[in-house]
PDB file of N, CA and C in Angstrom:
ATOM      1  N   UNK A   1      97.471  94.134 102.908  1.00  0.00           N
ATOM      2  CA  UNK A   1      97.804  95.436 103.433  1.00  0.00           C
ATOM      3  C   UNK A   1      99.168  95.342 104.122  1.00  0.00           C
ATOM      4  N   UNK A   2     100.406  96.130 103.703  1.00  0.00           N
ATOM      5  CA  UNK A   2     101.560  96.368 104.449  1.00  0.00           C
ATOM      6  C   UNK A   2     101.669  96.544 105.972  1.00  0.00           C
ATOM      7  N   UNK A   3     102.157  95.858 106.837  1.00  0.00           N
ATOM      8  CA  UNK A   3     101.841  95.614 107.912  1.00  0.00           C
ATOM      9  C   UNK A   3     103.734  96.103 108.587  1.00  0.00           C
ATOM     10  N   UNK A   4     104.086  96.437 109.481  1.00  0.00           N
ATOM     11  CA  UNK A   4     105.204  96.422 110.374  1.00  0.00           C
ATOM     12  C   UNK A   4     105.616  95.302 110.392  1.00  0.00           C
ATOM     13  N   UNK A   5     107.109  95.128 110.352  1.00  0.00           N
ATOM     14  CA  UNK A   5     107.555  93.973 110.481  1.00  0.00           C
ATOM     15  C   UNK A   5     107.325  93.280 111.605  1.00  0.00           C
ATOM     16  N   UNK A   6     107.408  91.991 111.633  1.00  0.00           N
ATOM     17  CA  UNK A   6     107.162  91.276 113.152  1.00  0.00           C
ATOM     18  C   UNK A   6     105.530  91.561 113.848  1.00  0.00           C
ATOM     19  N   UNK A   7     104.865  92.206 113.084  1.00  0.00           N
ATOM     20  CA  UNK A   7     103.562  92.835 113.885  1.00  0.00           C
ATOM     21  C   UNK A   7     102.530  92.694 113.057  1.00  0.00           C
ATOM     22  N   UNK A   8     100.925  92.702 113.505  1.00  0.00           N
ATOM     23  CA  UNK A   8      99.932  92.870 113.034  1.00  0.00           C
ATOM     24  C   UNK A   8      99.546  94.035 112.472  1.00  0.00           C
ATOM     25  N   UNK A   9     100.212  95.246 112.928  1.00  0.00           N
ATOM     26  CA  UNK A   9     100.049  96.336 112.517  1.00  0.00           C
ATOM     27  C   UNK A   9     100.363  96.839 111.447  1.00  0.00           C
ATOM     28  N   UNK A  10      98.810  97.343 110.891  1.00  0.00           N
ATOM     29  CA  UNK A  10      99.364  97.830 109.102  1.00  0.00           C
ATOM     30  C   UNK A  10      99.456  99.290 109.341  1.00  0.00           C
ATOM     31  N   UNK A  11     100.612  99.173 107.895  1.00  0.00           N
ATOM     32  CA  UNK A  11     101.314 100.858 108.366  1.00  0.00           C
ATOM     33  C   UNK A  11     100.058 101.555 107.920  1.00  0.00           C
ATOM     34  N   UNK A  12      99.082 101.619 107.540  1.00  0.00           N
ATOM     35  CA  UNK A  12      98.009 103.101 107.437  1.00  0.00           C
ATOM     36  C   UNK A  12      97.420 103.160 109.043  1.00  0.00           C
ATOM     37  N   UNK A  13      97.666 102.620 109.460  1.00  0.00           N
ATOM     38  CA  UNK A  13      97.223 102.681 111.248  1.00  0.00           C
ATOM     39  C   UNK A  13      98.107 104.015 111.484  1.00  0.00           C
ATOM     40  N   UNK A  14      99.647 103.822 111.114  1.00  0.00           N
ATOM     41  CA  UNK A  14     100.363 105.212 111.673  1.00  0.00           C
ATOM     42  C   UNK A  14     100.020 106.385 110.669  1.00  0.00           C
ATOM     43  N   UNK A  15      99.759 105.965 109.114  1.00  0.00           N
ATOM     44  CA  UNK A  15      98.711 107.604 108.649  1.00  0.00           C
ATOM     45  C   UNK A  15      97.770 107.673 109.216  1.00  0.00           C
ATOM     46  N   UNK A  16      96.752 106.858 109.565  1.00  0.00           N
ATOM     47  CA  UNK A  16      95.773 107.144 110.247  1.00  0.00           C
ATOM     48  C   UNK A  16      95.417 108.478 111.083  1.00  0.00           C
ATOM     49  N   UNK A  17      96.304 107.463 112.663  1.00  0.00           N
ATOM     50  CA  UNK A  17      96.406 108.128 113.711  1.00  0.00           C
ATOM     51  C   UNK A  17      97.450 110.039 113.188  1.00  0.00           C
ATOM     52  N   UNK A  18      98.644 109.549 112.570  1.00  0.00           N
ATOM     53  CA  UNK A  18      98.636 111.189 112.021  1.00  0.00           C
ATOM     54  C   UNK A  18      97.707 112.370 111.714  1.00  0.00           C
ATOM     55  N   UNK A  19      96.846 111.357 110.713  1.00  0.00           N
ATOM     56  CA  UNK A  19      96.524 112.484 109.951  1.00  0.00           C
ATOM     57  C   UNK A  19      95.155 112.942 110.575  1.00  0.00           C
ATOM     58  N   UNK A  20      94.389 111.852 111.961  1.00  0.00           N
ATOM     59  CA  UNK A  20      93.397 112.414 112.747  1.00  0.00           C
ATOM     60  C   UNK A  20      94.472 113.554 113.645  1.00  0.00           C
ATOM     61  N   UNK A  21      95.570 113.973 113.712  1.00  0.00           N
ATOM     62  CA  UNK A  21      95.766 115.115 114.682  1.00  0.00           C
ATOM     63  C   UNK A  21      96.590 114.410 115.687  1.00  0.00           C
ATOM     64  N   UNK A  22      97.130 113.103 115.582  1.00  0.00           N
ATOM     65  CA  UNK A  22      97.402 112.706 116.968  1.00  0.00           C
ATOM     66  C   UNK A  22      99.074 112.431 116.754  1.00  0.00           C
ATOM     67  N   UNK A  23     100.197 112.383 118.048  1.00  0.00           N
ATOM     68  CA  UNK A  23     101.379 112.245 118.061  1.00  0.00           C
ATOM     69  C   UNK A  23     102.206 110.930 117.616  1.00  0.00           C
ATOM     70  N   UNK A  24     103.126 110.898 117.347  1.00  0.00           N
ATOM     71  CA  UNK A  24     104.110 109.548 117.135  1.00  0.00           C
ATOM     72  C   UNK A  24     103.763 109.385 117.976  1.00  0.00           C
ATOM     73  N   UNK A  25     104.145 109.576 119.120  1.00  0.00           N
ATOM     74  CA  UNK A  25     104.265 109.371 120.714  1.00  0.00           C
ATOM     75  C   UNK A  25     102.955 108.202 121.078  1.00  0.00           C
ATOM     76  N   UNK A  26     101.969 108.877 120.357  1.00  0.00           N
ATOM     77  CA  UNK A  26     100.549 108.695 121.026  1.00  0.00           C
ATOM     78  C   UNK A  26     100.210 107.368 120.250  1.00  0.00           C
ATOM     79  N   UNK A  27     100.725 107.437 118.693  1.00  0.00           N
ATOM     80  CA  UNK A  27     100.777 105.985 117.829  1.00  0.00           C
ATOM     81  C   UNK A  27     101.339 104.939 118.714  1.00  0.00           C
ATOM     82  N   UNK A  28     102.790 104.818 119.223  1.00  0.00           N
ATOM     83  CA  UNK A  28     103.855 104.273 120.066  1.00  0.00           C
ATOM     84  C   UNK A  28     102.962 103.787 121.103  1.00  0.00           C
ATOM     85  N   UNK A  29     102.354 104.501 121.965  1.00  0.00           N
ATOM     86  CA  UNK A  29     101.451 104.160 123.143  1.00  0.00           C
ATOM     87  C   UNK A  29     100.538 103.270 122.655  1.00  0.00           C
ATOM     88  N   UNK A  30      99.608 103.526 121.637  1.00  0.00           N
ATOM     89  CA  UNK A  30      98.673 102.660 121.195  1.00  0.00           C
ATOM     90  C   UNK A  30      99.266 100.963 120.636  1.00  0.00           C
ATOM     91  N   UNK A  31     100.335 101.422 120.099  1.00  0.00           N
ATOM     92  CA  UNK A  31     100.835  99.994 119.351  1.00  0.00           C
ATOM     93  C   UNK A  31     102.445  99.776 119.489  1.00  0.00           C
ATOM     94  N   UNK A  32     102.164  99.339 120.943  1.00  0.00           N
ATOM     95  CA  UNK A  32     103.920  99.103 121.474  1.00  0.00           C
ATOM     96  C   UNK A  32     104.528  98.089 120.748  1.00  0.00           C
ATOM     97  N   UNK A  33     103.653  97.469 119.838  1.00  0.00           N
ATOM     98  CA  UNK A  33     105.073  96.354 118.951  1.00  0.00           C
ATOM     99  C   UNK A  33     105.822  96.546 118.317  1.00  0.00           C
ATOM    100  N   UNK A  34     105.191  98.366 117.732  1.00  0.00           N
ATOM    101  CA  UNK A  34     105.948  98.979 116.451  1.00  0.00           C
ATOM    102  C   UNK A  34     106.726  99.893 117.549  1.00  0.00           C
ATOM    103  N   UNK A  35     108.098  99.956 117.164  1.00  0.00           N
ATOM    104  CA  UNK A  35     109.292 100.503 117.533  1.00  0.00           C
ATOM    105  C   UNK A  35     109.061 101.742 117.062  1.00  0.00           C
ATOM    106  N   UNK A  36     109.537 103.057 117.589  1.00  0.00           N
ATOM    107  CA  UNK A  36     109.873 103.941 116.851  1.00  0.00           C
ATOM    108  C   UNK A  36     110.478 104.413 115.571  1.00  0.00           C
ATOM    109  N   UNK A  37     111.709 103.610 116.086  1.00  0.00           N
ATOM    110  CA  UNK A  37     112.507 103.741 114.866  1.00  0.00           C
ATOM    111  C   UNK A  37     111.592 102.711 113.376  1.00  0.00           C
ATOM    112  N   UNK A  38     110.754 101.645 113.747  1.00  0.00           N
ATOM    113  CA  UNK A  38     109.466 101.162 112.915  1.00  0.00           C
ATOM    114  C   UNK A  38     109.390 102.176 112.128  1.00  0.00           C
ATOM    115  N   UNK A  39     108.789 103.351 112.412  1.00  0.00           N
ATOM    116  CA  UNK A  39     107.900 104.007 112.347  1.00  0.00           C
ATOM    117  C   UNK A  39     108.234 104.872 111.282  1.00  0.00           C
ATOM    118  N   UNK A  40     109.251 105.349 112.465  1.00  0.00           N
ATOM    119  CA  UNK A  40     110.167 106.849 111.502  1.00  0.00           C
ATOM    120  C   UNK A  40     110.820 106.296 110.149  1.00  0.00           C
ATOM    121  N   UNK A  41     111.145 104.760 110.082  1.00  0.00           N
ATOM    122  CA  UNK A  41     111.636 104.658 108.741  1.00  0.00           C
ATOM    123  C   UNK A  41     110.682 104.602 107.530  1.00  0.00           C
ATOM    124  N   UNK A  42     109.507 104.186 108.293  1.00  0.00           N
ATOM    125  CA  UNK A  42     108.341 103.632 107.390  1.00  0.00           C
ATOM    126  C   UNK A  42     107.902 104.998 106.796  1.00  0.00           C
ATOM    127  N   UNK A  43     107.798 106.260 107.728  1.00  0.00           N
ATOM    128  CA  UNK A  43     107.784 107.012 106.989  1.00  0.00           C
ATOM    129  C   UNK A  43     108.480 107.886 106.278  1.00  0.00           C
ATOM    130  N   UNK A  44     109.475 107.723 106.744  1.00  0.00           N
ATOM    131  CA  UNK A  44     111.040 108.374 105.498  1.00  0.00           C
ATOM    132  C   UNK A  44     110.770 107.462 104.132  1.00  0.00           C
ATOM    133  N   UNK A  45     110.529 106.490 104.029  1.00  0.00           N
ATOM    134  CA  UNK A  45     110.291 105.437 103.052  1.00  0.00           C
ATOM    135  C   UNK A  45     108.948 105.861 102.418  1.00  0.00           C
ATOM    136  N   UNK A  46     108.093 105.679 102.978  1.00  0.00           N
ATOM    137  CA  UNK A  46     106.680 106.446 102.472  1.00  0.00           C
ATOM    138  C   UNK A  46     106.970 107.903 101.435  1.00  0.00           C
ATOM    139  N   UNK A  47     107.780 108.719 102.270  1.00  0.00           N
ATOM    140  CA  UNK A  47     108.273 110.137 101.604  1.00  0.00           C
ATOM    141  C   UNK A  47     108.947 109.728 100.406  1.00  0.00           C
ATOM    142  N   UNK A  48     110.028 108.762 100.252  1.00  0.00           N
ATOM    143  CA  UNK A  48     110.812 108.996  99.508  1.00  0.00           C
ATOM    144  C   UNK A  48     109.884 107.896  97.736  1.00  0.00           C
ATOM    145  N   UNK A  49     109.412 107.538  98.334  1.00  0.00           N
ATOM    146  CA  UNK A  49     108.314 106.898  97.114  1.00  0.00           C
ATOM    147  C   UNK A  49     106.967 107.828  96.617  1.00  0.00           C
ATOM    148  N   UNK A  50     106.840 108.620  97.680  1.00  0.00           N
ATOM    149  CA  UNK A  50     105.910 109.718  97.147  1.00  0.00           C
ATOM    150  C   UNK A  50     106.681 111.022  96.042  1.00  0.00           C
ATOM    151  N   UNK A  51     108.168 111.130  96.293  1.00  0.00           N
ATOM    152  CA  UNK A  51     109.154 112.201  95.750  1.00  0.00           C
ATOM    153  C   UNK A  51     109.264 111.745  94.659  1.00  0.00           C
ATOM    154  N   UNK A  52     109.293 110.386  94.496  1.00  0.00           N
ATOM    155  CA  UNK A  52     110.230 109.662  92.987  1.00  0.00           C
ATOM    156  C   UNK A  52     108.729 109.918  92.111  1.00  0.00           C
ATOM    157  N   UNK A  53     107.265 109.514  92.633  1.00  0.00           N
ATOM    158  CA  UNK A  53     106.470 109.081  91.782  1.00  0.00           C
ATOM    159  C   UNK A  53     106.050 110.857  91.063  1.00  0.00           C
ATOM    160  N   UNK A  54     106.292 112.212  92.205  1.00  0.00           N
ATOM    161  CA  UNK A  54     105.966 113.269  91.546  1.00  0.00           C
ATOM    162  C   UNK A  54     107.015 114.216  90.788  1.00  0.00           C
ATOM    163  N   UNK A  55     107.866 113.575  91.127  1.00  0.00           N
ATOM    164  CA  UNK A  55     109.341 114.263  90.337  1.00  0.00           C
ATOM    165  C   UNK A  55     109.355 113.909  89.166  1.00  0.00           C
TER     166      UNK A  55
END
């Protein structure tokens, strides 16, 4: 399972927590190893592999 760099944390932890309703902010609080900027790229990256596969 794809995990954050440097961290235990696998990135469906941050769909997870999204898609139950809850904030970046509130992801960040839960799992201070992953950086923000972690985050936000992982999911610009996530987006841009979801665009190529339905285009």
């Amino acid at each position: 399972m794809p995990c954050f760099a440097g961290t235990r944390v696998p990135f469906m932890n941050l769909i997870d927590y999204l898609e139950a309703g809850h904030s970046l902010g509130e992801f960040s609080r839960q799992f201070p190893t992953v950086s923000r900027e972690q985050a936000v790229q992982a999911l610009k990256e996530a987006k841009q592999s979801l665009f190529a596969k339905i285009a």
